[in-house]
C-alpha atoms as a PDB file:
ATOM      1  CA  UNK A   1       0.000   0.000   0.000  1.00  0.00           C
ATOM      2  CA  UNK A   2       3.318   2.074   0.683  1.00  0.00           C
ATOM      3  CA  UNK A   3       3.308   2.409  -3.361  1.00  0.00           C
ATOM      4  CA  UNK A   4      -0.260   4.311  -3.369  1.00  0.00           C
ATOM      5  CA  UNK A   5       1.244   7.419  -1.494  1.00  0.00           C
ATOM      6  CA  UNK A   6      -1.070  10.254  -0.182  1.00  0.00           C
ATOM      7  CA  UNK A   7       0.294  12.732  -2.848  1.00  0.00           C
ATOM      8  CA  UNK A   8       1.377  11.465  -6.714  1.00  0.00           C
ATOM      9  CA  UNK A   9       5.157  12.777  -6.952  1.00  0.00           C
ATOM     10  CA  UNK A  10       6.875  13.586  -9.536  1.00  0.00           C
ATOM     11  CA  UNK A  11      10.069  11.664  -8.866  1.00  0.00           C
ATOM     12  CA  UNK A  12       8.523   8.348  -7.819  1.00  0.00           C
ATOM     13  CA  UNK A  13      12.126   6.826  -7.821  1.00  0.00           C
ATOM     14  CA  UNK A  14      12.231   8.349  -3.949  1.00  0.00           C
ATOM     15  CA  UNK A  15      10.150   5.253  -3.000  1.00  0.00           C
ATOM     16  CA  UNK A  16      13.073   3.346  -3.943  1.00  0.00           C
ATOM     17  CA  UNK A  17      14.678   0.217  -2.245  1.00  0.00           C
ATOM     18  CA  UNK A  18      15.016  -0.222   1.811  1.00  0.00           C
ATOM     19  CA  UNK A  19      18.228   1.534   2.856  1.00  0.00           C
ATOM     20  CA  UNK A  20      20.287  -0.276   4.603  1.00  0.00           C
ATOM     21  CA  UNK A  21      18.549  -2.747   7.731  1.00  0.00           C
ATOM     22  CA  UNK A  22      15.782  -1.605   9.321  1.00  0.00           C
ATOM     23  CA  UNK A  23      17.252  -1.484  12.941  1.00  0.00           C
ATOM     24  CA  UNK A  24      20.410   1.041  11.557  1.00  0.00           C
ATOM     25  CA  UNK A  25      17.623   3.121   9.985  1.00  0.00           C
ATOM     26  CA  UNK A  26      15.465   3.394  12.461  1.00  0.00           C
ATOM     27  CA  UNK A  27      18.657   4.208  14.925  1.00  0.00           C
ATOM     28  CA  UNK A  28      19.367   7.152  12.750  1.00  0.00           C
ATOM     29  CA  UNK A  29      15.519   8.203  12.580  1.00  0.00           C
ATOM     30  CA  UNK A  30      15.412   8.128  16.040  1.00  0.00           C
ATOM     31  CA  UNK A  31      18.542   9.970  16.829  1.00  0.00           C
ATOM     32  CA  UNK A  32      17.196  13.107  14.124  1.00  0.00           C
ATOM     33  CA  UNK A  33      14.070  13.393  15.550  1.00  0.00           C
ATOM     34  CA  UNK A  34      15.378  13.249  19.239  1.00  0.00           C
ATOM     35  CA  UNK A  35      17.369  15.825  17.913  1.00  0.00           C
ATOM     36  CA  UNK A  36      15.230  18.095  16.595  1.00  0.00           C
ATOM     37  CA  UNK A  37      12.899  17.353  19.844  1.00  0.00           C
ATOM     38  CA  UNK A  38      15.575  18.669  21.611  1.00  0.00           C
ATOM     39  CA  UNK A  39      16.755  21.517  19.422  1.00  0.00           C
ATOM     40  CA  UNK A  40      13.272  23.618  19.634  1.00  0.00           C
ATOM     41  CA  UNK A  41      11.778  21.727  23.037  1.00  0.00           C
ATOM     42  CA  UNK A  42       9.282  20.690  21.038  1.00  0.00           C
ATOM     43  CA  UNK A  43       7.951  17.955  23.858  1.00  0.00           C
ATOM     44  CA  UNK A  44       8.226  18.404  27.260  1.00  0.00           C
ATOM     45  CA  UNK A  45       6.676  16.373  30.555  1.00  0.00           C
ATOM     46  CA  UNK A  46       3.553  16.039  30.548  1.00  0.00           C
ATOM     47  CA  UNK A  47       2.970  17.017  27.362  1.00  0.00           C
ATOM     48  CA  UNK A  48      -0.181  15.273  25.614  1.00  0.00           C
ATOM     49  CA  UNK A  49       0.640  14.820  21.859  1.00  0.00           C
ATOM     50  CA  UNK A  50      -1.768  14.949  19.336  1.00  0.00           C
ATOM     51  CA  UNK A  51      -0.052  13.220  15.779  1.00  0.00           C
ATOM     52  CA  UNK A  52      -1.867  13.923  12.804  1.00  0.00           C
ATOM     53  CA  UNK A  53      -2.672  11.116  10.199  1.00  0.00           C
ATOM     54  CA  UNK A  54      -2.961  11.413   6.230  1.00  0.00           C
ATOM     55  CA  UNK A  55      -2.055   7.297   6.140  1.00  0.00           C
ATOM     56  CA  UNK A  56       1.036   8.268   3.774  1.00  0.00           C
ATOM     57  CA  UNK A  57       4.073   7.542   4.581  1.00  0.00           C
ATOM     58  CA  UNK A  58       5.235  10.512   6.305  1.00  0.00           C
ATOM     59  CA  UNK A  59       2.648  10.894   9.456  1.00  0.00           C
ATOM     60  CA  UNK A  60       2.996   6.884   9.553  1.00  0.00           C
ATOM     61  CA  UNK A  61       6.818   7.124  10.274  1.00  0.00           C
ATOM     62  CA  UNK A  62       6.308  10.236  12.484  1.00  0.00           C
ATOM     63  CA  UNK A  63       4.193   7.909  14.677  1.00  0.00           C
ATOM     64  CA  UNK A  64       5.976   5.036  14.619  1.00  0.00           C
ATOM     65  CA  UNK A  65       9.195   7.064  15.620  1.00  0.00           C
ATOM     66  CA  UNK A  66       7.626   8.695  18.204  1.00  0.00           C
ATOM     67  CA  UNK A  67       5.930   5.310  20.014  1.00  0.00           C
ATOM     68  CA  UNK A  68       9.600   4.113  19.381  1.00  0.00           C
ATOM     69  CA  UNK A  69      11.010   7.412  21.669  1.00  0.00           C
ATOM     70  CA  UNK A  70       8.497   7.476  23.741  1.00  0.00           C
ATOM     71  CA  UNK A  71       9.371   4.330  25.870  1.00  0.00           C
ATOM     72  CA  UNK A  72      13.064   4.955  26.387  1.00  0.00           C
ATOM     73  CA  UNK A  73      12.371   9.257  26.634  1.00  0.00           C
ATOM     74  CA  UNK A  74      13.932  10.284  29.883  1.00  0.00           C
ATOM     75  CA  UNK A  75      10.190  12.260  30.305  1.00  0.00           C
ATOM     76  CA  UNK A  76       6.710  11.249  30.125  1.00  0.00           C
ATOM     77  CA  UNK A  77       4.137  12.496  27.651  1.00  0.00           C
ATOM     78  CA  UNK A  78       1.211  10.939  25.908  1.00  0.00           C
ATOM     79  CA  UNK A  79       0.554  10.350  21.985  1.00  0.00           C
ATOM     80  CA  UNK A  80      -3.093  10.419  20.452  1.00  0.00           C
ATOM     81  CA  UNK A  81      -3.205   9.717  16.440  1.00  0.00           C
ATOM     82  CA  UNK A  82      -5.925  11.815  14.925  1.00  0.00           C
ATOM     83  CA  UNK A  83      -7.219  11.580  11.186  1.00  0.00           C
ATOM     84  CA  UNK A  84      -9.986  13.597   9.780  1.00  0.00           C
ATOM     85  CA  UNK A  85     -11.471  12.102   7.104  1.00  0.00           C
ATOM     86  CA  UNK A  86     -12.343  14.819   4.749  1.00  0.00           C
ATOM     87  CA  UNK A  87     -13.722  12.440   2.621  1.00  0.00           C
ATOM     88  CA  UNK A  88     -12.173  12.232  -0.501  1.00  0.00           C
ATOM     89  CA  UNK A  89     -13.110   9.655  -3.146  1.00  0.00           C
ATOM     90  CA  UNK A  90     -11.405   6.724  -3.161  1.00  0.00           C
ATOM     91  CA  UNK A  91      -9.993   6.964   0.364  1.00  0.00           C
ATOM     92  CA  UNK A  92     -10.281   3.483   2.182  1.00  0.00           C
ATOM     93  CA  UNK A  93     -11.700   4.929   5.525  1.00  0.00           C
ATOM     94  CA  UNK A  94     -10.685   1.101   7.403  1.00  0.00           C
ATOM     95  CA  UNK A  95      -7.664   0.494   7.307  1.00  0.00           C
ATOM     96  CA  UNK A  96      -5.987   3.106   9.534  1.00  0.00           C
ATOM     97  CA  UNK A  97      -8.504   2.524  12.500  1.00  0.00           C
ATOM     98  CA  UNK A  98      -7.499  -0.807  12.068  1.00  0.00           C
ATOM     99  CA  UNK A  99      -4.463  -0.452  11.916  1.00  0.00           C
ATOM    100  CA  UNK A 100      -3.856   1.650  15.489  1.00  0.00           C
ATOM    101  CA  UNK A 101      -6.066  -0.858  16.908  1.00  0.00           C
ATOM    102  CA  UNK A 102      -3.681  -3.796  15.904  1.00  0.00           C
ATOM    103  CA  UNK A 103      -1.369  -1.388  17.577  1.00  0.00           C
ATOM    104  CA  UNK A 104      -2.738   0.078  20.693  1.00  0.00           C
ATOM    105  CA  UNK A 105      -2.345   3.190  20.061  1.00  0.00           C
ATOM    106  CA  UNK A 106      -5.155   5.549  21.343  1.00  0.00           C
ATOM    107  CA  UNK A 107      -6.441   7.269  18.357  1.00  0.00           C
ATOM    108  CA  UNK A 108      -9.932   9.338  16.975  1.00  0.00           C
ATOM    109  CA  UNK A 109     -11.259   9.543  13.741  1.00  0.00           C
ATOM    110  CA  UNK A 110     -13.263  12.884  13.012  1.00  0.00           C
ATOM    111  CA  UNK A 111     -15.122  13.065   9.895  1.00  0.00           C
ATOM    112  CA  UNK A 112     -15.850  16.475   8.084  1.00  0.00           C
ATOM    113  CA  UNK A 113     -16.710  16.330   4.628  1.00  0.00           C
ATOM    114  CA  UNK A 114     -13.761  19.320   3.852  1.00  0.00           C
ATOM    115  CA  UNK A 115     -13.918  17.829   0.457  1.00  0.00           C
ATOM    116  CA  UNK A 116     -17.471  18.649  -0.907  1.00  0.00           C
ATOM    117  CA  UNK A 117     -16.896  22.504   0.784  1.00  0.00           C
ATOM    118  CA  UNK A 118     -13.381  23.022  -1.238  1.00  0.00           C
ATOM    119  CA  UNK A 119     -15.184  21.805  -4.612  1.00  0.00           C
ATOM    120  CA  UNK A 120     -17.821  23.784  -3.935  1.00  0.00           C
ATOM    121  CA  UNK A 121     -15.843  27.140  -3.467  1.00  0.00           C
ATOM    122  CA  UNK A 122     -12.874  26.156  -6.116  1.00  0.00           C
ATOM    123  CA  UNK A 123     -13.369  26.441  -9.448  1.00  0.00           C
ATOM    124  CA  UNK A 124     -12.691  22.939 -11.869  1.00  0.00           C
ATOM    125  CA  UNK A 125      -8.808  22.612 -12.377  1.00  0.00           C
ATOM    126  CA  UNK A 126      -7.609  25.330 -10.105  1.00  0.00           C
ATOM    127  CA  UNK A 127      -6.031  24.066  -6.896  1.00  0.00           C
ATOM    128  CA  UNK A 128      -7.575  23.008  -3.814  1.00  0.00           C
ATOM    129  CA  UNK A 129      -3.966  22.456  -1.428  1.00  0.00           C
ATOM    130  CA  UNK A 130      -4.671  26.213   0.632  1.00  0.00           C
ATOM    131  CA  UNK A 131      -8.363  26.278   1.231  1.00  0.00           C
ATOM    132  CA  UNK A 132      -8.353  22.282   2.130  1.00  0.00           C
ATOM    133  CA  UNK A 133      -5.088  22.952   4.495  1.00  0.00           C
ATOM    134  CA  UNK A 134      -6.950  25.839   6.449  1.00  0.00           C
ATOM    135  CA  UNK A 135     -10.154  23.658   6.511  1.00  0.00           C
ATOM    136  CA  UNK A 136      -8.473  21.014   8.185  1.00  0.00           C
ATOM    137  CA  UNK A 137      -6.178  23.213  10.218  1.00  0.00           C
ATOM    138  CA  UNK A 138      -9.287  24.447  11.780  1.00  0.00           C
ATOM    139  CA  UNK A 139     -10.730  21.085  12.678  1.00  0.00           C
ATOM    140  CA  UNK A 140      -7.608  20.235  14.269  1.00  0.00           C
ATOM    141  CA  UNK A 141      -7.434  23.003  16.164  1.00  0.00           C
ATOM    142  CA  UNK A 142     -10.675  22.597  17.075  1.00  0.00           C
ATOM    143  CA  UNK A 143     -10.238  18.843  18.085  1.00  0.00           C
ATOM    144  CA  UNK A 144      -6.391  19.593  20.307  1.00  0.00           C
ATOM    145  CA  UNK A 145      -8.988  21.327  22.397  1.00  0.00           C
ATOM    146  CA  UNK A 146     -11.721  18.698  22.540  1.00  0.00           C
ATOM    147  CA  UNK A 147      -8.892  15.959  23.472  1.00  0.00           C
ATOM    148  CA  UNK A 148      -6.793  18.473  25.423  1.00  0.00           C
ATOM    149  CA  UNK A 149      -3.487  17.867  23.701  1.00  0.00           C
ATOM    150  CA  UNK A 150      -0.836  20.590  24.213  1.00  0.00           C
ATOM    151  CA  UNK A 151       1.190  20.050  20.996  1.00  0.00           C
ATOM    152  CA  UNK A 152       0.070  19.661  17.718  1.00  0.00           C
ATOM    153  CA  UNK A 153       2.685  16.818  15.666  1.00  0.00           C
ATOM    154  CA  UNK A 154       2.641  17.062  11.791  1.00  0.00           C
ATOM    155  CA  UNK A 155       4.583  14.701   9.240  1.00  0.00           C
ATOM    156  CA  UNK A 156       6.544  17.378   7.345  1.00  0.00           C
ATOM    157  CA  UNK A 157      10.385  16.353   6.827  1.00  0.00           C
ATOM    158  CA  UNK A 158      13.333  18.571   5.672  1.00  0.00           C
ATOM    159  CA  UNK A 159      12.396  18.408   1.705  1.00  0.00           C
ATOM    160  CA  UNK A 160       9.398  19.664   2.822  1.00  0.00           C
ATOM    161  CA  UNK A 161      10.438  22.462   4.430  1.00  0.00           C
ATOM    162  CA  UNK A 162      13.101  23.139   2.018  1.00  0.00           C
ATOM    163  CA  UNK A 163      10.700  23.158  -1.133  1.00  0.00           C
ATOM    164  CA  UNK A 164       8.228  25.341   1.333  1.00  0.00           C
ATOM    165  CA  UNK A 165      11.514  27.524   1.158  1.00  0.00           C
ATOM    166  CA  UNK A 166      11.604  27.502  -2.761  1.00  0.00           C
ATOM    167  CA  UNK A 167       7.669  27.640  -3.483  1.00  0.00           C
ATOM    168  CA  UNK A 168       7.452  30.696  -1.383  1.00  0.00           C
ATOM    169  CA  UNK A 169      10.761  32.261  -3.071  1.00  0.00           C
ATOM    170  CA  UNK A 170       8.891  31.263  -6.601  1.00  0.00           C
ATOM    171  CA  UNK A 171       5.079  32.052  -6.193  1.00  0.00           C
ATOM    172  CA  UNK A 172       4.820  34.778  -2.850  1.00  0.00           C
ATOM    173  CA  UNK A 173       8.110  36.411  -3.148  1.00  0.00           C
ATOM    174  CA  UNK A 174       8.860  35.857   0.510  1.00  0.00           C
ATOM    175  CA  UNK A 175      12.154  33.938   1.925  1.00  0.00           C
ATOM    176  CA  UNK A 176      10.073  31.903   4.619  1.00  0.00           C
ATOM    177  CA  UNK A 177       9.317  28.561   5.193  1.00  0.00           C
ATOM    178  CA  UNK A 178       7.454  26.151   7.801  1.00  0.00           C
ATOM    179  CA  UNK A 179       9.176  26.636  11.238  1.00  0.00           C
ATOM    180  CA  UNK A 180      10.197  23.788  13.217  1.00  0.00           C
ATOM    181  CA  UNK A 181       8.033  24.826  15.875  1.00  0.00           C
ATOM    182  CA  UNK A 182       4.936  27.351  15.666  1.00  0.00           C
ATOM    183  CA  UNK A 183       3.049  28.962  18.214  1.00  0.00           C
ATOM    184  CA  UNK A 184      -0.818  29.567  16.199  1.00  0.00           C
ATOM    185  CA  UNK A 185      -2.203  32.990  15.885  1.00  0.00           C
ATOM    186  CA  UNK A 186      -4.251  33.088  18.608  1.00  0.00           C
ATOM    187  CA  UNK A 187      -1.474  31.407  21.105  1.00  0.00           C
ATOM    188  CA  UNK A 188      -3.617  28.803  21.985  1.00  0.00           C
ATOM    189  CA  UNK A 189      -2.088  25.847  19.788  1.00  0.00           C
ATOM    190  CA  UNK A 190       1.676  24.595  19.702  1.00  0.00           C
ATOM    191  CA  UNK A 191       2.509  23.002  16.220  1.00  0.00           C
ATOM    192  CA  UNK A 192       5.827  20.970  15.991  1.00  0.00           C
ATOM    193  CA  UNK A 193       7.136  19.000  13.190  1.00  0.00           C
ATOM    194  CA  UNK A 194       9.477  16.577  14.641  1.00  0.00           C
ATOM    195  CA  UNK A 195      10.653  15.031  11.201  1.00  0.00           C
ATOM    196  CA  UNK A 196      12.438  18.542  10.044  1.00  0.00           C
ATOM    197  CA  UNK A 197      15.727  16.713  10.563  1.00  0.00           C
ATOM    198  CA  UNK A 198      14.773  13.724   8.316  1.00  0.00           C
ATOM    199  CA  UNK A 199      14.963  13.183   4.813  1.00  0.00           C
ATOM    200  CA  UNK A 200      12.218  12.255   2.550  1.00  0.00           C
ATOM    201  CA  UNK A 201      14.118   9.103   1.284  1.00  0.00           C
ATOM    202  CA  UNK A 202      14.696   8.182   4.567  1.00  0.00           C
ATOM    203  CA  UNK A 203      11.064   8.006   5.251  1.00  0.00           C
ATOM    204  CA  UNK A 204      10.383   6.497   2.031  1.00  0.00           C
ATOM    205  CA  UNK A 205      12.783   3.555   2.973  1.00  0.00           C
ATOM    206  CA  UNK A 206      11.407   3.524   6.136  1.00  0.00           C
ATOM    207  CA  UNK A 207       7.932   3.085   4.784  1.00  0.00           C
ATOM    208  CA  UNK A 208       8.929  -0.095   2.506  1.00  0.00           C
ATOM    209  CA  UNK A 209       9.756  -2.330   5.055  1.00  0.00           C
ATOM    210  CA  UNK A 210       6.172  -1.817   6.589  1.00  0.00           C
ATOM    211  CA  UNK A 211       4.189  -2.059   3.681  1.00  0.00           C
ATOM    212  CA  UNK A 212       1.190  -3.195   5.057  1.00  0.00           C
ATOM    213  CA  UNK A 213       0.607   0.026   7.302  1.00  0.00           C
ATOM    214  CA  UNK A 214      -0.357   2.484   4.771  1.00  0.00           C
ATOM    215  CA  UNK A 215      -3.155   3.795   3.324  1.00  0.00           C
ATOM    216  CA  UNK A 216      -3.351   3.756  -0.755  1.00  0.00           C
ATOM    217  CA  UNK A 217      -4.960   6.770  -2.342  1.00  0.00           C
ATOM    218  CA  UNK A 218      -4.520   7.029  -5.730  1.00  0.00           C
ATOM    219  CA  UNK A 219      -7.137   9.747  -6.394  1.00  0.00           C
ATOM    220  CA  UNK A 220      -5.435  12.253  -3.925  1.00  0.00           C
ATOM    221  CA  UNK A 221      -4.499  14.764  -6.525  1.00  0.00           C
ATOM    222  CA  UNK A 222      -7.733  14.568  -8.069  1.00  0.00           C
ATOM    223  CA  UNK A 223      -9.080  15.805  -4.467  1.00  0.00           C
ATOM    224  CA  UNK A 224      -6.393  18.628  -4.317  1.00  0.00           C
ATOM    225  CA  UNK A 225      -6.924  20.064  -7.664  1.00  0.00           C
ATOM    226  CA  UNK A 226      -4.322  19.111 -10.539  1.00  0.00           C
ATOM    227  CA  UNK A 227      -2.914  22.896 -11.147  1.00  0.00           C
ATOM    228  CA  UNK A 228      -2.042  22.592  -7.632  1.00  0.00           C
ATOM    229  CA  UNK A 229       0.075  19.714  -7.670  1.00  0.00           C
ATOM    230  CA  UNK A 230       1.690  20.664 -11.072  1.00  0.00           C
ATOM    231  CA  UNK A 231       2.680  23.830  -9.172  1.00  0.00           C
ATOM    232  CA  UNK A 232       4.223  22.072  -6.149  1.00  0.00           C
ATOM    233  CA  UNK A 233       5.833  19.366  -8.970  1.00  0.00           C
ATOM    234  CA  UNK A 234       7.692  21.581 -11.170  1.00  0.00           C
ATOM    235  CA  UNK A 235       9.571  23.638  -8.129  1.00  0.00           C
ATOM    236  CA  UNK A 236      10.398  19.832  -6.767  1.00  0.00           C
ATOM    237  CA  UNK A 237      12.007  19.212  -9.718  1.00  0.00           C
ATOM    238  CA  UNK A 238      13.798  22.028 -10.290  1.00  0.00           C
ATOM    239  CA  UNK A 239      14.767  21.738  -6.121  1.00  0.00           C
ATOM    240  CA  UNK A 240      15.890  18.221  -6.665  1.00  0.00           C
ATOM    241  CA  UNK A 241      17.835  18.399  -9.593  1.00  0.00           C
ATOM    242  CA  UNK A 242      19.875  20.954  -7.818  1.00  0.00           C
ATOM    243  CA  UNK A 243      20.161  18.485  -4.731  1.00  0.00           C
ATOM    244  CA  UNK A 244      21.387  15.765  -7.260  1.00  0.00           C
ATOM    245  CA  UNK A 245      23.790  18.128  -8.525  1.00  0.00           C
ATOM    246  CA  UNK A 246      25.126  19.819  -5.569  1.00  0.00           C
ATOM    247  CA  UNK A 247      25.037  16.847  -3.038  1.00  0.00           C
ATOM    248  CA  UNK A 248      24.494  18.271   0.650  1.00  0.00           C
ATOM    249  CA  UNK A 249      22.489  21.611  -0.529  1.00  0.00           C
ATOM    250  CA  UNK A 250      19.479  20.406   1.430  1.00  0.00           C
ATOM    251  CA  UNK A 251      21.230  20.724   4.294  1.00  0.00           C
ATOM    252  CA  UNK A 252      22.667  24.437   3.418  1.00  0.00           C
ATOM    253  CA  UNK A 253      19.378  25.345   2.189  1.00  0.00           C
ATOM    254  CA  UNK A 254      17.752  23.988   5.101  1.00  0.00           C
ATOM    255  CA  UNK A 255      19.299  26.360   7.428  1.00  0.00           C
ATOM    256  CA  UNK A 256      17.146  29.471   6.377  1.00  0.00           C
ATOM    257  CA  UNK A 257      14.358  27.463   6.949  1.00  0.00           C
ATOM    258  CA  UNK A 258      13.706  29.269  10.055  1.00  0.00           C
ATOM    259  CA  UNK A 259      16.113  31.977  10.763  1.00  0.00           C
ATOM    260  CA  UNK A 260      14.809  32.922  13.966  1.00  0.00           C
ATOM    261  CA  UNK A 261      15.762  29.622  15.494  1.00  0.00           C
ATOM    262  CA  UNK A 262      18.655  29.884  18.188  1.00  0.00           C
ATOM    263  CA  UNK A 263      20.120  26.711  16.278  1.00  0.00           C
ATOM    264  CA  UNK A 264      19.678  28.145  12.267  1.00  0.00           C
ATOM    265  CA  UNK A 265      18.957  24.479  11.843  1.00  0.00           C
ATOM    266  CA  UNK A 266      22.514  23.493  12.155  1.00  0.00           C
ATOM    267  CA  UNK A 267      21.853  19.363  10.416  1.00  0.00           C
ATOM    268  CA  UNK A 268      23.603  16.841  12.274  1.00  0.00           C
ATOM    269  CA  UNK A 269      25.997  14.458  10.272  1.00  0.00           C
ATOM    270  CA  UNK A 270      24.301  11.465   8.685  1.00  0.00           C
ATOM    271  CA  UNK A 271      25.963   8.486   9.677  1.00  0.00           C
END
């Protein structure tokens, strides 16, 4: 299912074979996030996580890292895995419930049919990615208050935030990406993205040893508008293809990612 990612890429080849073994790659997963944990004291004690769920391989790894941390953490916090099913077509509503069951993981499902409101509002063939982010955004907001987490844990990694960088740069004019770490207008909500050490590949190796866990959906960029993902697409490429080029620009690139960090995302050394 692993294959069947949440978002069609353009360079599929990152889904690529395992490597190395799975206990040396998780080792190094768990050292970058525990890093970057560390880095912007992201979790503290006490704290009662909420992780956020698409099913792709991103959010999956997130989670499984963070189970993995959480029993040899020298603190105690909580984890909750939330997905809200926005109900796109095609999206196999099953197997992630089933899945955290299997695992015994506490987790809530909150459906809001996001998905009819965006197509609604957006007109055929223009894209769908902002208006269906700040839907959900809201809901999730809405449910770390129902649940009474205290931080907020999405999936994105470093190419993430690096092609955040380069969209922004491309489209908006502004030098800004997704920080680490975000405080929400309204200071009630703490967003951290624990992965911003880790690289995509990484994840995507990560992924294809547990290819049972995912969630398929092939009709994703149908639900987030085509234009959209072309957008997002051509910038990866054109990111990429430097990174190919230039080997070790992701990290460089990856320090302006959020210059008001004490630690200007200093990368640690991959072993």
């Amino acid at each position: 299912m692993f294959q069947e990612l949440a978002v069609h890429r353009v360079m599929p080849a990152r889904m690529s074979k395992p490597k190395g073994t799975l206990k040396s790659l998780q080792t190094r997963l768990c050292r970058l996030v525990g890093q970057a944990i560390g880095d912007f004291s992201m979790i503290e004690h006490g704290d009662r996580v909420m992780v956020c769920l698409s099913g792709g391989k991103d959010s999956y790894g997130l989670l499984d890292i963070l189970l993995a941390l959480q029993k040899k953490a020298p603190i105690d916090f909580e984890l909750i895995a939330v997905n809200v099913d926005q109900k796109q077509p095609g999206f196999p509503v099953q197997i992630l419930p089933e899945y955290l069951t299997k695992l015994g993981v506490p987790f809530h499902i909150e459906e809001q049919d996001t998905y009819s409101v965006v197509k609604e509002l957006i007109p055929e063939g223009k894209t769908m990615c902002s208006l269906c982010s700040r839907l959900r955004r809201g809901v999730l907001y809405r449910l770390a208050n129902e649940l009474g987490v205290t931080k907020i844990a999405l999936g994105h990694h470093r190419d993430d935030l690096v092609e955040t960088l380069f969209l922004n740069m491309f489209l908006k004019g502004n030098f800004a990406s997704m920080p680490p770490k975000l405080l929400s207008q309204d200071g009630q909500h703490v967003v951290i993205r624990p992965l911003a050490y880790v690289e995509e590949s990484d994840l995507a190796s990560y992924a294809s040893f547990n290819l049972e866990t995912a969630v398929g959906r092939k009709k994703a960029v149908q639900a987030i508008g085509v234009h959209g993902e072309i957008q997002k697409g051509v910038v990866t490429l054109v990111v990429m293809s430097h990174f190919w080029i230039l080997p070790g620009a992701s990290r460089g690139c990856a320090d302006f990612c959020d210059p008001t960090a004490v630690s200007r995302f200093n990368m640690p050394p991959k072993n």
